[in-house]
Protein backbone atom coordinates (compact mmCIF):
# COMPACT_ATOMS: atom_id res chain seq x y z
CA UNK A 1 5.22 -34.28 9.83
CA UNK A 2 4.57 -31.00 10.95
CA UNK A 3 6.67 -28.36 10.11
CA UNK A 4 9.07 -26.61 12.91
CA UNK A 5 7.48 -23.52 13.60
CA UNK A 6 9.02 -19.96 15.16
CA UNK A 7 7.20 -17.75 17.80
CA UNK A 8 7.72 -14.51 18.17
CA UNK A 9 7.39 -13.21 21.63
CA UNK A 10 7.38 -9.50 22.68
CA UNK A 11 4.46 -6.96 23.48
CA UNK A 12 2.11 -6.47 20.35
CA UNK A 13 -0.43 -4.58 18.96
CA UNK A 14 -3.43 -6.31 16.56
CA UNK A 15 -6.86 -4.35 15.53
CA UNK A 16 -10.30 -6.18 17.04
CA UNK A 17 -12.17 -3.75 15.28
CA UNK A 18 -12.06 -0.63 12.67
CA UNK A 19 -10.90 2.66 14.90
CA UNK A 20 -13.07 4.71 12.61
CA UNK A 21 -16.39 2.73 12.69
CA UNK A 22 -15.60 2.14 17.12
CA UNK A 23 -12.97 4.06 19.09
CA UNK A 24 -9.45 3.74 18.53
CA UNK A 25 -9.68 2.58 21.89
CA UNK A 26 -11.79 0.04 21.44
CA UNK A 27 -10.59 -1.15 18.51
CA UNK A 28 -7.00 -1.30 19.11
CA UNK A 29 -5.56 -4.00 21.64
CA UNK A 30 -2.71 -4.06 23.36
CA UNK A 31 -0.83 -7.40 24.58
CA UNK A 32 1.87 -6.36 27.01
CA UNK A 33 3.40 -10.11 26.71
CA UNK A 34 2.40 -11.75 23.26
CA UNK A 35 3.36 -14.56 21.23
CA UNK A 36 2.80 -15.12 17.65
CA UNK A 37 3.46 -18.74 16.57
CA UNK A 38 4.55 -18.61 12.88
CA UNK A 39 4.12 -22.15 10.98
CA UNK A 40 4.32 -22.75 6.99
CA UNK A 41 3.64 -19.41 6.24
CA UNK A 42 0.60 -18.97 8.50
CA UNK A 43 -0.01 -17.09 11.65
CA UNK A 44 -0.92 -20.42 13.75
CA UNK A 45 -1.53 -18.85 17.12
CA UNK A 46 -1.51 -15.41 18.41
CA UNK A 47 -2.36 -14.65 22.14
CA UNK A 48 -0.57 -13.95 25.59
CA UNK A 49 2.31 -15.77 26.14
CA UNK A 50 1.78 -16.95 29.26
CA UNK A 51 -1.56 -18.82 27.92
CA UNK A 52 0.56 -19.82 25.05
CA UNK A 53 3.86 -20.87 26.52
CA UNK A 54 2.52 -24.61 27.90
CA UNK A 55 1.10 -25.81 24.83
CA UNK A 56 4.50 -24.94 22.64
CA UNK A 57 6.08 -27.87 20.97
CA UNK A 58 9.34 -28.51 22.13
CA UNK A 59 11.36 -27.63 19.31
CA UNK A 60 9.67 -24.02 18.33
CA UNK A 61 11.92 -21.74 18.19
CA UNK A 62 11.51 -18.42 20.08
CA UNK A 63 12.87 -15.15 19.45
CA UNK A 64 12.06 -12.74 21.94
CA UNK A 65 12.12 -8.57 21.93
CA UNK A 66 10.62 -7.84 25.31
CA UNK A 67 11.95 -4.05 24.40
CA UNK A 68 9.94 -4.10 21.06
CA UNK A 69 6.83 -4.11 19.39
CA UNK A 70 5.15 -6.75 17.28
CA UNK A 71 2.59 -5.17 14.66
CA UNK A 72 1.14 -6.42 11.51
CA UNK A 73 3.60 -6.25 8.48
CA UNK A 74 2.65 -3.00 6.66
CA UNK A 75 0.57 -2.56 3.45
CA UNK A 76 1.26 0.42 0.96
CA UNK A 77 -1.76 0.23 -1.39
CA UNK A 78 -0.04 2.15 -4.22
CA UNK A 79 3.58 2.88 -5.21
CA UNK A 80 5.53 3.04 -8.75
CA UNK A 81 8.71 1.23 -8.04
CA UNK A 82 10.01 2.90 -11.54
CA UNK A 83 10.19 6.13 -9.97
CA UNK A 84 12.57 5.38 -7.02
CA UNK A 85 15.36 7.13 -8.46
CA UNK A 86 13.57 10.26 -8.89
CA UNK A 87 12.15 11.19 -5.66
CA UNK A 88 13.15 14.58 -4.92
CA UNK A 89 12.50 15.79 -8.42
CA UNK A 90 10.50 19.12 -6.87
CA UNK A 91 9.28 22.43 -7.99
CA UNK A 92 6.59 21.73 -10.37
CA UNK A 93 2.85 20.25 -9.77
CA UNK A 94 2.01 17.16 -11.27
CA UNK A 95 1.16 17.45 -15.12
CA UNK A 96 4.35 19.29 -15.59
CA UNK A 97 5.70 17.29 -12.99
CA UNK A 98 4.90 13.56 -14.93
CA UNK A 99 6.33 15.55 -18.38
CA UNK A 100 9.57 16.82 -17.03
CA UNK A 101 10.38 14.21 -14.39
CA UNK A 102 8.45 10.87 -14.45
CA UNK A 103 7.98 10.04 -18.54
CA UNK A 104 11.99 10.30 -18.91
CA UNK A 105 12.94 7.85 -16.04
CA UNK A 106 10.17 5.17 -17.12
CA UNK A 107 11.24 5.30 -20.68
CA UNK A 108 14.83 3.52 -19.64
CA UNK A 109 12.08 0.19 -17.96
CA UNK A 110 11.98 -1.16 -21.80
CA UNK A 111 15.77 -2.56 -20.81
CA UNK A 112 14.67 -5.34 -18.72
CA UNK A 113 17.86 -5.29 -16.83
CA UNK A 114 17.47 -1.93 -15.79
CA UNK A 115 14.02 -2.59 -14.63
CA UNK A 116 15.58 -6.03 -12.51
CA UNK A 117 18.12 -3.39 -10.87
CA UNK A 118 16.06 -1.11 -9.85
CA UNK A 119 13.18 -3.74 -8.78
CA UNK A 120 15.60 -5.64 -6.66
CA UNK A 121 16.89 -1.99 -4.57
CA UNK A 122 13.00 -1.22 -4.21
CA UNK A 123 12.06 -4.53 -3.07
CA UNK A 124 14.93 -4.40 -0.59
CA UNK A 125 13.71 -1.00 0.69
CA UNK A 126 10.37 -2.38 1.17
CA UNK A 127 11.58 -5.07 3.61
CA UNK A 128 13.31 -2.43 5.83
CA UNK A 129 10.91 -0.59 6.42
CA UNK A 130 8.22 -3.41 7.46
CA UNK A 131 6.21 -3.43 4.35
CA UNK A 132 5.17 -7.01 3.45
CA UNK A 133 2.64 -6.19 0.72
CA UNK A 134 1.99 -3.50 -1.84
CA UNK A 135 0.34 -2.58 -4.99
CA UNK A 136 2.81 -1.27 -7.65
CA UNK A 137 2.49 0.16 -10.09
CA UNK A 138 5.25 -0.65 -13.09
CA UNK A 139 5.50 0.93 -16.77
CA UNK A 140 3.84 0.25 -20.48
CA UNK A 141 6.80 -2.12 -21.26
CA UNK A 142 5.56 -5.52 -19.94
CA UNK A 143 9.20 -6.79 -19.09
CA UNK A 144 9.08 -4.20 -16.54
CA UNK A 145 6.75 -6.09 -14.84
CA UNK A 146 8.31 -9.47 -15.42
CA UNK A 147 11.14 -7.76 -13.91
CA UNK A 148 9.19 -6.53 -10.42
CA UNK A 149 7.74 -10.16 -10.46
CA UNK A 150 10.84 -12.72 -11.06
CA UNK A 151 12.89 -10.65 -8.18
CA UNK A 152 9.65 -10.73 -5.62
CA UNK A 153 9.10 -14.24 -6.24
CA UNK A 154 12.01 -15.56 -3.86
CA UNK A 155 11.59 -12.53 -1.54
CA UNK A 156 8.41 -13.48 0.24
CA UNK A 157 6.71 -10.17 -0.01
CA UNK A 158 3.21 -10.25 -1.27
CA UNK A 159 3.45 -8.04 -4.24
CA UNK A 160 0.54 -6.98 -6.60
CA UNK A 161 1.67 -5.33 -9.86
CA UNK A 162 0.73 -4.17 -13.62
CA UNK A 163 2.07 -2.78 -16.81
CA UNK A 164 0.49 0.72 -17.42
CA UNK A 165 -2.06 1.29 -19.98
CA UNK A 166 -0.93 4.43 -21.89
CA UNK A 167 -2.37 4.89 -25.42
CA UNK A 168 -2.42 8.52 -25.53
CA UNK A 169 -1.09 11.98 -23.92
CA UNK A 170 2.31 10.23 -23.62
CA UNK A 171 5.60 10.16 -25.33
CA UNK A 172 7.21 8.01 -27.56
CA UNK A 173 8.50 4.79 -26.32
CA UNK A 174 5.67 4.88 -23.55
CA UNK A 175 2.18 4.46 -25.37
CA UNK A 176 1.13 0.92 -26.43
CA UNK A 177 -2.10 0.12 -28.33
CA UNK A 178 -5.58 -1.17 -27.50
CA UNK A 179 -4.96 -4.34 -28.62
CA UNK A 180 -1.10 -4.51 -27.45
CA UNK A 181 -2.25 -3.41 -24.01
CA UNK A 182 -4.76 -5.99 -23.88
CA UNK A 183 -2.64 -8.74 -24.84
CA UNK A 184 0.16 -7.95 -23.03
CA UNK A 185 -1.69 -7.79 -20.11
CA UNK A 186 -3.95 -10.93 -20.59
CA UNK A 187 -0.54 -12.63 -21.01
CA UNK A 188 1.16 -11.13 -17.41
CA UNK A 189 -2.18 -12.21 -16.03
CA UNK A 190 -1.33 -15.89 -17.27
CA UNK A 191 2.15 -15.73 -16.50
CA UNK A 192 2.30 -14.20 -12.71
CA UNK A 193 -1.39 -13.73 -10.92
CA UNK A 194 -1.21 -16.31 -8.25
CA UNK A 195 1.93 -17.48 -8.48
CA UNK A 196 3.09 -18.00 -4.77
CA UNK A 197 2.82 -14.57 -3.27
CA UNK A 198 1.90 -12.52 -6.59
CA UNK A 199 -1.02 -11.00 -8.09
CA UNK A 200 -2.14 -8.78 -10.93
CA UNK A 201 -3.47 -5.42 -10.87
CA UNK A 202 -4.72 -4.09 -14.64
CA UNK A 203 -3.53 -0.34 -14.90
CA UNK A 204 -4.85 2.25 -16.47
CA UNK A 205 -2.72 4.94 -15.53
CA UNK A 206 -5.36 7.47 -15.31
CA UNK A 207 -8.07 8.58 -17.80
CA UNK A 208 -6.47 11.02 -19.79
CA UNK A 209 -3.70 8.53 -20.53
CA UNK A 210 -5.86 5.76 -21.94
CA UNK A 211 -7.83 6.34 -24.91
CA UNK A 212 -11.69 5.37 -24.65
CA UNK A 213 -11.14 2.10 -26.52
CA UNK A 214 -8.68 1.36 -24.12
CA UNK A 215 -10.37 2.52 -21.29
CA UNK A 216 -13.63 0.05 -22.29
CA UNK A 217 -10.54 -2.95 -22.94
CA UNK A 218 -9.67 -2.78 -19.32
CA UNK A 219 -12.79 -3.18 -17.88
CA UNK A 220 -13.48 -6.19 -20.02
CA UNK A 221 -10.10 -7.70 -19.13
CA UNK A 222 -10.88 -7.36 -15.71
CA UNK A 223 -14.04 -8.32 -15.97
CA UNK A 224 -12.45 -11.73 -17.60
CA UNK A 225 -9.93 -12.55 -15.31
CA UNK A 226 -11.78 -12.62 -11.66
CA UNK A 227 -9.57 -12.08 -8.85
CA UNK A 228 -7.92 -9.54 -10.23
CA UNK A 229 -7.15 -6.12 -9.25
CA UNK A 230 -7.53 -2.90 -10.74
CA UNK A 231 -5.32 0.19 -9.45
CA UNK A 232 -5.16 3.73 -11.38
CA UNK A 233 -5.22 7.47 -10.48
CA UNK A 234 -8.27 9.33 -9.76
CA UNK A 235 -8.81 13.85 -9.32
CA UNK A 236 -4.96 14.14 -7.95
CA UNK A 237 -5.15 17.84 -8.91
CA UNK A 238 -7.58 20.89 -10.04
CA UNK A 239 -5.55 21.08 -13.28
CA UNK A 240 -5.99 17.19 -14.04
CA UNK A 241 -9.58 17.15 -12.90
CA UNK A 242 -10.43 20.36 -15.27
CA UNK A 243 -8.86 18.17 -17.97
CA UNK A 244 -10.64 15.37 -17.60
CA UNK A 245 -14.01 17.88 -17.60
CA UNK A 246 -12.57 18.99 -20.75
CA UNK A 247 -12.00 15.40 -22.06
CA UNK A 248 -15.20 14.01 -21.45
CA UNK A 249 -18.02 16.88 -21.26
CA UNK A 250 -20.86 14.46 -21.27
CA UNK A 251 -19.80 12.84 -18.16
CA UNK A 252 -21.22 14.06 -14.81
CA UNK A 253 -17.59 14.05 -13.18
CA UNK A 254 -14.04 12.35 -13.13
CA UNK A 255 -16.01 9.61 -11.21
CA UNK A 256 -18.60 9.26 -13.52
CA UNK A 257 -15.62 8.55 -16.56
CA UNK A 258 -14.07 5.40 -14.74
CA UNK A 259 -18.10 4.33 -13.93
CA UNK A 260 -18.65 4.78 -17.81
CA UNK A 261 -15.98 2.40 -17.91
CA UNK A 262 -16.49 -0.61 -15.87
CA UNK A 263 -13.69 0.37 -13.75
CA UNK A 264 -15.17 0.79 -10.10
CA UNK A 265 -16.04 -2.02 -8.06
CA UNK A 266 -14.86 -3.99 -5.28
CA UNK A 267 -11.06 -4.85 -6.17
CA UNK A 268 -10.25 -1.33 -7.77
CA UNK A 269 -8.51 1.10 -6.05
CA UNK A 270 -7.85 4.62 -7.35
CA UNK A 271 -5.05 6.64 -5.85
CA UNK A 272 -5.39 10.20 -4.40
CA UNK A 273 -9.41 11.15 -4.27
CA UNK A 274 -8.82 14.59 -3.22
CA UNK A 275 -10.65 16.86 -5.21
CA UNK A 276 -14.54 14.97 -5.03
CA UNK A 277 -18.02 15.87 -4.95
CA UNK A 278 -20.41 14.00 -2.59
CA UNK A 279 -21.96 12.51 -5.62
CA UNK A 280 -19.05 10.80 -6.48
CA UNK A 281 -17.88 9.88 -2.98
CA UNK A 282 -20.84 8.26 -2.59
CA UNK A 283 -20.74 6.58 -5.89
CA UNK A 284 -17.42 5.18 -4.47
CA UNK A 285 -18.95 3.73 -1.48
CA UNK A 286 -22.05 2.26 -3.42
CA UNK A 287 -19.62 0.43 -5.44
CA UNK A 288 -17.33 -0.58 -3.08
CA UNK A 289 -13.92 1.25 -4.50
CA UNK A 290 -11.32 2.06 -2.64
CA UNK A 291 -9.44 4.76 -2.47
CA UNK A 292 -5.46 4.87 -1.80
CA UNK A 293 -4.42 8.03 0.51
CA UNK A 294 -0.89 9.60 -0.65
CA UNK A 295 -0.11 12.09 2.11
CA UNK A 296 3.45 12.80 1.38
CA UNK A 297 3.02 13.11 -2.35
CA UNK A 298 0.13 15.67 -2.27
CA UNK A 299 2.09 17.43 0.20
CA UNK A 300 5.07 17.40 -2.20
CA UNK A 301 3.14 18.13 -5.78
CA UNK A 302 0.85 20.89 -4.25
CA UNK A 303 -1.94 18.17 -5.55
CA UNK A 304 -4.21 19.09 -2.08
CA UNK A 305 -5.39 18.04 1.64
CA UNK A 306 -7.30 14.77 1.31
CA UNK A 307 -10.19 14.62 3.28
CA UNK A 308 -9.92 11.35 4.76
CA UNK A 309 -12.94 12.19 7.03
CA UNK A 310 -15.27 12.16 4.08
CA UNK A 311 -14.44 9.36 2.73
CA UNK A 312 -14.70 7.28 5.76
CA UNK A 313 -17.76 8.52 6.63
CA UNK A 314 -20.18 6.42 8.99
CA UNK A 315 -23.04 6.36 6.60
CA UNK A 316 -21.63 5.92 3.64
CA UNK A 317 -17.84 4.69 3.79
CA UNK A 318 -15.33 4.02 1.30
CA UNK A 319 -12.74 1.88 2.04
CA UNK A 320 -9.34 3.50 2.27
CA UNK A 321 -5.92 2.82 2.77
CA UNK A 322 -2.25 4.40 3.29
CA UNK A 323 0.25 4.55 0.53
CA UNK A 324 4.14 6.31 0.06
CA UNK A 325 3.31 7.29 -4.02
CA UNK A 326 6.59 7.26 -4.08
CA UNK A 327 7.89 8.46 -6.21
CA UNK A 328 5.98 12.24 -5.77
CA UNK A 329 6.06 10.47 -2.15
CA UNK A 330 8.95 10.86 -0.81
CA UNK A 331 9.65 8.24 1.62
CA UNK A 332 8.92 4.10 1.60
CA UNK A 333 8.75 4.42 5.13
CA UNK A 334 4.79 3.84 6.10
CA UNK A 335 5.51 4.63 9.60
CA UNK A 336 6.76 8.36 8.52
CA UNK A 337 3.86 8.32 5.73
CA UNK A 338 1.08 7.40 8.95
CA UNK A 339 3.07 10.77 10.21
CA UNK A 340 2.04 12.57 7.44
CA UNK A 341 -1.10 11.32 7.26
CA UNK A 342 -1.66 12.83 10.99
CA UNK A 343 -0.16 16.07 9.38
CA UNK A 344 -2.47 16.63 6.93
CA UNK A 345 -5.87 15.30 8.91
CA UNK A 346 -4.39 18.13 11.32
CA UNK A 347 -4.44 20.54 8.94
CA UNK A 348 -7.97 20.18 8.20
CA UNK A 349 -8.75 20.12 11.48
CA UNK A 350 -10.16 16.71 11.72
CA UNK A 351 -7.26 15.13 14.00
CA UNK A 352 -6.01 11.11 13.13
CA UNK A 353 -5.43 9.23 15.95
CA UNK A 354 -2.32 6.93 16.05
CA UNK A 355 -4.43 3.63 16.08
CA UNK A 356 -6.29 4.57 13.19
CA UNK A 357 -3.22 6.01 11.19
CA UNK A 358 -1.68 2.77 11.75
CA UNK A 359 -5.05 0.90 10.82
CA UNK A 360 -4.88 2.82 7.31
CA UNK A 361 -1.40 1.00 6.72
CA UNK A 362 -2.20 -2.42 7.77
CA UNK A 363 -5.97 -4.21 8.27
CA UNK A 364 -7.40 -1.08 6.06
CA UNK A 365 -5.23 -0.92 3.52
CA UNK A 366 -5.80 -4.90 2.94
CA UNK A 367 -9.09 -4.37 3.49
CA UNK A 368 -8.84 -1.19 0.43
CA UNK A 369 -6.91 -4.48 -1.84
CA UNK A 370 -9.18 -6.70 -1.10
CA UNK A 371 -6.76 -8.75 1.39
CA UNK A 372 -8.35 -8.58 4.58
CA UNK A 373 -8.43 -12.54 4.64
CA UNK A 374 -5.25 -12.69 3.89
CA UNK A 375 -2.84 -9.64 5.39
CA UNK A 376 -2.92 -6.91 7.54
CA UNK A 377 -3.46 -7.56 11.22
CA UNK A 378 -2.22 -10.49 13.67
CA UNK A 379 -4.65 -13.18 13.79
CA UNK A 380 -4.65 -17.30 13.39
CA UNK A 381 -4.87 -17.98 9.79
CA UNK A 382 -3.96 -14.83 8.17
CA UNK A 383 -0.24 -14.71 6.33
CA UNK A 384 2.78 -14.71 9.11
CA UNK A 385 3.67 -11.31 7.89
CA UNK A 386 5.33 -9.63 11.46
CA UNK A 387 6.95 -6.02 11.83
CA UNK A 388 9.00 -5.54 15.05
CA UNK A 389 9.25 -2.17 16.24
CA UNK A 390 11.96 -0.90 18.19
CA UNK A 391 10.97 1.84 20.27
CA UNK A 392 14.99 2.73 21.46
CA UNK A 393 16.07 2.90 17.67
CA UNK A 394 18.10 6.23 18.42
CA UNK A 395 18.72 7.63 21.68
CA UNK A 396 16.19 10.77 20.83
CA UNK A 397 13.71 7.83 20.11
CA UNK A 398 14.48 6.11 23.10
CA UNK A 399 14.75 9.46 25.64
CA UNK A 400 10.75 10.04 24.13
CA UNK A 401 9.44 6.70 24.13
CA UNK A 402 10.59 6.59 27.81
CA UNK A 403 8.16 8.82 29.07
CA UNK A 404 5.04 7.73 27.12
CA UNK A 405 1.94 6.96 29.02
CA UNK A 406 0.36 4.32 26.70
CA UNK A 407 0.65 2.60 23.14
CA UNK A 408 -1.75 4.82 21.71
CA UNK A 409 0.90 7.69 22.47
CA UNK A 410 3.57 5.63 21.76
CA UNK A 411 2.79 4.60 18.41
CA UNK A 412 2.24 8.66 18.08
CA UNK A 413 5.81 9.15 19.00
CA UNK A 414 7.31 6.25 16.44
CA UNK A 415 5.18 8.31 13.71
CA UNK A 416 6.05 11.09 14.07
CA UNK A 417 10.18 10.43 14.72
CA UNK A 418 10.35 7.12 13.36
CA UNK A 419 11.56 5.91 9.46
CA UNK A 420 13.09 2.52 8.51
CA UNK A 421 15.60 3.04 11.54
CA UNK A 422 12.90 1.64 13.84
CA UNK A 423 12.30 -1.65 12.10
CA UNK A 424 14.25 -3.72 14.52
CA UNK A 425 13.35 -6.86 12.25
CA UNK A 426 10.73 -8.23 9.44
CA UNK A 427 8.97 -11.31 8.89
CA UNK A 428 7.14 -11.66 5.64
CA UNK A 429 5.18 -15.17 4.80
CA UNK A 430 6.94 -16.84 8.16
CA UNK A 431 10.73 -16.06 7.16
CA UNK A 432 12.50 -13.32 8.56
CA UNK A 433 13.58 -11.05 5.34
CA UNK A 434 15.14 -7.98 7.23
CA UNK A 435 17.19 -7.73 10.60
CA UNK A 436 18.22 -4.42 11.25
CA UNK A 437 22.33 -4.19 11.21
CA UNK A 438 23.95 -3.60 14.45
């Protein structure tokens, strides 16, 4: 028997196309009167509702926000949920910045109820502000992932997560070994990828945190375990990146290191990309690696302007998508992080439109994970993940959003003042997870 299913009806905005290879205008579409039919899990229908309406079974249930606005559920293509107590830590860039600040709060993630606290608040901050899939990154101490994991399970949220490879530059309590790295993350692999909603990323932190045999250990494991992700941190800052030179001589460029490695390809996605040469953007794109774009935390470290243009370049583009970094980010909202993004694109004076902002944390981010089939836009068969947007959240919001001309500048508007306040309501793998107190 079929199951009951639950449509969501209200005006909507899905992607037929990528803003930055077409025009935002193009690409983005508008439904003034939508209705997404949720059924076991699945988008099963998407389309106006008054082609829609007719063919409804009788008992679907319909929720209706004719003052709203349906949009994908969001994807934030890198985060470290271990560091959500120590946003704000400020005044120092990000090598003294991971010393002072970041090493000291992950050591306490080897007390696996610690790690189960702090997963459960992050995981709850996701779903209010829309996001219904993310790549996380945890700490060395694998029960810090079996933490993240056992509290996502029942959530619904599509969460992709691994332990950190650290066998070197690090403190005490946070550096594993070759071989304990490797087993302990063969074993998560075993334990979580593709269970329900979950999936494994293998972590490197970045290359000066991983020794060469370690470095070479991750590329075979992912290499062994297909389907697989592979997330780490890639020329944040001038300091890191002169490192790195100094680390590895013989190598061409930061790029070339993680090449060296077996670490780019399709799958892998390497957070920040801010300080490369065409060689290795282009390296990038030949490969297929993504890159994940942190606005607020470069903004906050100092770390630099991405150039977001360069990467997505016509000719030669590397896929790319949004993420909060929190926590050098300094918000889990993705609607304030497409904000910043627009900030920063400004400041380089290559201006982001709204549609493609909001592209970058939805069908392009899933497209940066490798998800595209799966999340990131509203269409039949993709996962019933469903953010609705309420453009009279405050009455500021509301007094603005009155007097916009079209979504394009409407979506502007909700970027620009908008934060968790304007998710009205979330729907991650068919279920509604978040409804916005009155």
């Amino acid at each position: 028997m079929p199951q009951t299913g639950v449509a969501l009806r209200g005006p909507s905005v899905t992607f037929r196309g990528d803003p930055f290879g077409s025009t935002p205008t193009e690409a983005l579409h508008y439904e003034p009167d939508a209705l997404v039919l949720l059924r076991a899990g699945r988008i099963d229908a998407f389309g106006s509702a008054a082609a829609l309406l007719p063919g409804l079974p009788a008992d679907t249930t319909i929720r209706h926000y004719p003052r709203g606005l349906l949009v994908p559920g969001f994807v934030d293509c890198h985060v470290h949920y271990a560091q959500l107590e120590m946003v704000g830590s400020a005044g120092r860039p990000l090598l003294e910045w991971l010393e002072q600040f970041t090493f000291p709060a992950e050591l306490a993630f080897g007390d696996e109820r610690h790690a189960e606290r702090v997963a459960a608040q992050f995981l709850n901050e996701l779903q209010r502000n829309g996001t219904t899939t993310a790549a996380v990154f945890a700490t060395v101490h694998p029960q810090s992932v079996d933490a993240l994991f056992r509290v996502a399970e029942p959530t619904g949220l599509r969460i992709v997560a691994g332990k950190c490879l650290m066998d070197r530059h690090a403190p005490d309590g946070l550096r594993d070994s070759v071989q304990q790295g490797y087993d302990d993350s063969a074993a998560l692999i075993t334990r979580w990828h593709g269970r329900g909603r979950l999936g494994y990323a293998i972590t490197p932190r970045f290359v000066a945190s991983s020794s060469d045999a370690q470095l070479e250990a991750a590329g075979a494991l992912w290499r062994a375990h297909p389907g697989t992700l592979l997330q780490s941190h890639l020329s944040e800052n001038t300091a890191e990146v002169e490192w790195i030179r100094a680390l590895y001589p013989q190598s061409r460029d930061y790029v070339d290191v993680f090449d060296r490695f077996g670490l780019l390809g399709r799958g892998a996605i390497h957070a920040h990309g801010i300080h490369l040469s065409e060689r290795e953007r282009s390296r990038l794109a030949q490969t297929g690696t993504a890159l994940a774009h942190c606005p607020t935390s470069n903004l906050f470290l100092g770390s630099g302007l991405f150039d977001l243009q360069a990467a997505v370049r016509r000719d030669r583009p590397i896929p790319v998508g949004l993420a909060t970094d929190v926590g050098a980010g300094t918000t889990l909202s993705m609607l304030a992080t497409m904000g910043a993004a627009m900030h920063v694109a400004q400041l380089r004076g290559t201006p982001l439109a709204p549609a493609q902002a909001l592209w970058l944390g939805t069908a392009g981010a899933a497209r940066a994970l490798t998800l595209e089939h799966r999340v990131g836009n509203l269409e039949v068969g993709l996962d019933a993940d469903v953010v609705v947007l309420d453009p009279n959240a405050t009455p500021f919001i509301a007094a603005r959003t009155a007097r916009v001309r079209d979504v394009h500048e409407l979506l502007g508007v909700l970027m620009t003042l908008g934060d968790d306040r304007c998710i009205r309501e979330t729907w991650a793998d068919g279920r509604s997870v978040w409804i916005r107190p009155s």
